[in-house]
C-alpha atoms as a PDB file:
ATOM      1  CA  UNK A   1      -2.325 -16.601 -31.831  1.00  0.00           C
ATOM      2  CA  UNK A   2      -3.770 -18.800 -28.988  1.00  0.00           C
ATOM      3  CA  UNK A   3      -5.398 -21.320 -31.837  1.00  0.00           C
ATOM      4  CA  UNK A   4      -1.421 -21.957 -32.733  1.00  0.00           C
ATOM      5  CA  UNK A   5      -0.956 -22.945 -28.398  1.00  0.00           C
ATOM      6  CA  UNK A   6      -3.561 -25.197 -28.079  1.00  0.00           C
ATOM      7  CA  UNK A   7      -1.516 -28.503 -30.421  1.00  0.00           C
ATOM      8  CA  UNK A   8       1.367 -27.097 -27.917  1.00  0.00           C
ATOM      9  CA  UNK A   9      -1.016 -28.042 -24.736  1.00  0.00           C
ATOM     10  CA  UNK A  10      -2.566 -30.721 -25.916  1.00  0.00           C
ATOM     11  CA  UNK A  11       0.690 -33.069 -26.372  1.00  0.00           C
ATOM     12  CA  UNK A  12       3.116 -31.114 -23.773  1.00  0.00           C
ATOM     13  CA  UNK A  13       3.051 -32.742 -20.518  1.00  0.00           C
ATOM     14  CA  UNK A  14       1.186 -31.323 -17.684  1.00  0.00           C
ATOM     15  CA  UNK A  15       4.209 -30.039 -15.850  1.00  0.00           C
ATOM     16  CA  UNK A  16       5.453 -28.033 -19.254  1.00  0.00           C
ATOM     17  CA  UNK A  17       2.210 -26.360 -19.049  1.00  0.00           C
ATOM     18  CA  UNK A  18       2.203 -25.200 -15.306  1.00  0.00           C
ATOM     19  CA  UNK A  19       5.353 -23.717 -16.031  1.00  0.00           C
ATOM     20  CA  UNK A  20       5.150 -21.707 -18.674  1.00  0.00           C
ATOM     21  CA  UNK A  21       1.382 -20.500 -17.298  1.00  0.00           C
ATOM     22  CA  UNK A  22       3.612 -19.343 -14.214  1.00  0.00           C
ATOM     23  CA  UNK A  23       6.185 -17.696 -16.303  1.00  0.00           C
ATOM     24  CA  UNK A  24       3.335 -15.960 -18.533  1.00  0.00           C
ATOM     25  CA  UNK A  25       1.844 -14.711 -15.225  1.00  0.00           C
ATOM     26  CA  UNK A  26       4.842 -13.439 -13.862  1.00  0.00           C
ATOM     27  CA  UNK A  27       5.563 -11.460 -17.204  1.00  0.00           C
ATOM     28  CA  UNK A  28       2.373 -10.052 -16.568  1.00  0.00           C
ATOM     29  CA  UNK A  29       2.969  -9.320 -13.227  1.00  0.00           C
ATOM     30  CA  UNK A  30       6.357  -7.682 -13.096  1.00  0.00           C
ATOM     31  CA  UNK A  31       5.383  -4.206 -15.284  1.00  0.00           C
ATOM     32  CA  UNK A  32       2.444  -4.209 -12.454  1.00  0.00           C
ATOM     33  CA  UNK A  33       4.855  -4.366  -9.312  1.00  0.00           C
ATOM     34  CA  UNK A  34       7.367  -1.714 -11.283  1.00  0.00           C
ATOM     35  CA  UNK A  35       4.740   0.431 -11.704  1.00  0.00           C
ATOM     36  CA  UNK A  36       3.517   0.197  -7.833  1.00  0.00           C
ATOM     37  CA  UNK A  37       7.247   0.988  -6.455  1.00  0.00           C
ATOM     38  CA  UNK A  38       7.718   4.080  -9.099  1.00  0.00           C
ATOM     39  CA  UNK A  39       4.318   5.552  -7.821  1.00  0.00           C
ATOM     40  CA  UNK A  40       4.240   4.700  -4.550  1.00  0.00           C
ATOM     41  CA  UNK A  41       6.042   8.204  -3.448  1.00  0.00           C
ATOM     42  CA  UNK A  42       3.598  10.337  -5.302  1.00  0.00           C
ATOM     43  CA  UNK A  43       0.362   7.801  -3.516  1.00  0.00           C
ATOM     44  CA  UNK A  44       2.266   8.547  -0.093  1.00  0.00           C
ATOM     45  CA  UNK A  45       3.021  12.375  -0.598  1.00  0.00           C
ATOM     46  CA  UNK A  46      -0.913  13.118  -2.391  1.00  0.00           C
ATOM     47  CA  UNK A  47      -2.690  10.925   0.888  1.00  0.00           C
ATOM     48  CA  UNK A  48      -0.664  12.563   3.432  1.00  0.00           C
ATOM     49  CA  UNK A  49      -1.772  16.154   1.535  1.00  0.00           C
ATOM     50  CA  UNK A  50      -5.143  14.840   1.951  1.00  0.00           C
ATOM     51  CA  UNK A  51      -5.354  13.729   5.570  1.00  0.00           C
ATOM     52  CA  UNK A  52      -3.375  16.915   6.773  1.00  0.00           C
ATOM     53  CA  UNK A  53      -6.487  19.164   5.808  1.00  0.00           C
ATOM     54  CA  UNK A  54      -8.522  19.995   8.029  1.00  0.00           C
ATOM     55  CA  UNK A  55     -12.254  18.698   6.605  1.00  0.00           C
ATOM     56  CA  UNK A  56     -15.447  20.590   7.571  1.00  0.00           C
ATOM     57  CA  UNK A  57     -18.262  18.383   9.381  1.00  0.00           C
ATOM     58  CA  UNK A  58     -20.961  16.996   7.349  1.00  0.00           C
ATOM     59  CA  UNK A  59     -24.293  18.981   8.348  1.00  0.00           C
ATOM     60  CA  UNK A  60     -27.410  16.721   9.255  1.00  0.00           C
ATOM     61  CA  UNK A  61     -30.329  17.704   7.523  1.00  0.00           C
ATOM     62  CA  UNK A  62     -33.727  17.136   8.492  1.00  0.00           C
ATOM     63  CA  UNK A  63     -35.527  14.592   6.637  1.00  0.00           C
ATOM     64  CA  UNK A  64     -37.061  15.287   3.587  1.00  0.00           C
ATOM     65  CA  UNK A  65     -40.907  15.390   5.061  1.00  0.00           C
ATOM     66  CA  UNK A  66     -40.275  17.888   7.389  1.00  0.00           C
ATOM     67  CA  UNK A  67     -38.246  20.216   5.294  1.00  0.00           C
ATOM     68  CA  UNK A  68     -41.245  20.087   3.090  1.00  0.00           C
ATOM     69  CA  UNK A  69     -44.466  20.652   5.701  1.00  0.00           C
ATOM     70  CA  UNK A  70     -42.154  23.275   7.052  1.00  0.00           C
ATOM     71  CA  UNK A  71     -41.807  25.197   3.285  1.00  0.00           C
ATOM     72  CA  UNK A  72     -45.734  24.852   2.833  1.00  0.00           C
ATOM     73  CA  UNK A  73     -46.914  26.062   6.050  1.00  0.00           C
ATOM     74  CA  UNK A  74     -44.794  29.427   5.032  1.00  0.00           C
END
């Protein structure tokens, strides 16, 4: 399908071109931007979920060397 474009670019003139490579990329675009506005309420409601829990600290380990001299000399 793009072989039959090419003749099309190759004798248009250069401001044909930019415009229909802007209206392609808009086509492309729009489903893109519909689909950010329909799911942006369920983004908004699922992050504020998340940040409203309360998270447990992460727990420093020792490094690996000692944890293991410590388990031999047992």
């Amino acid at each position: 399908m793009y072989v039959l474009v090419i003749p099309l670019g190759a004798y248009s003139k250069v401001d044909l071109v930019w415009l229909l490579s802007n209206i392609f990329n808009a086509c492309m675009a729009f489903p893109n931007l519909v689909g950010i506005l329909l799911l942006s309420p369920v983004v908004y409601r699922l992050a504020k979920d998340y940040f409203s829990r309360e998270h447990k600290p992460v727990q420093k380990k020792a490094p690996i060397s000692r944890r293991f001299w410590k388990m031999t000399a047992e």
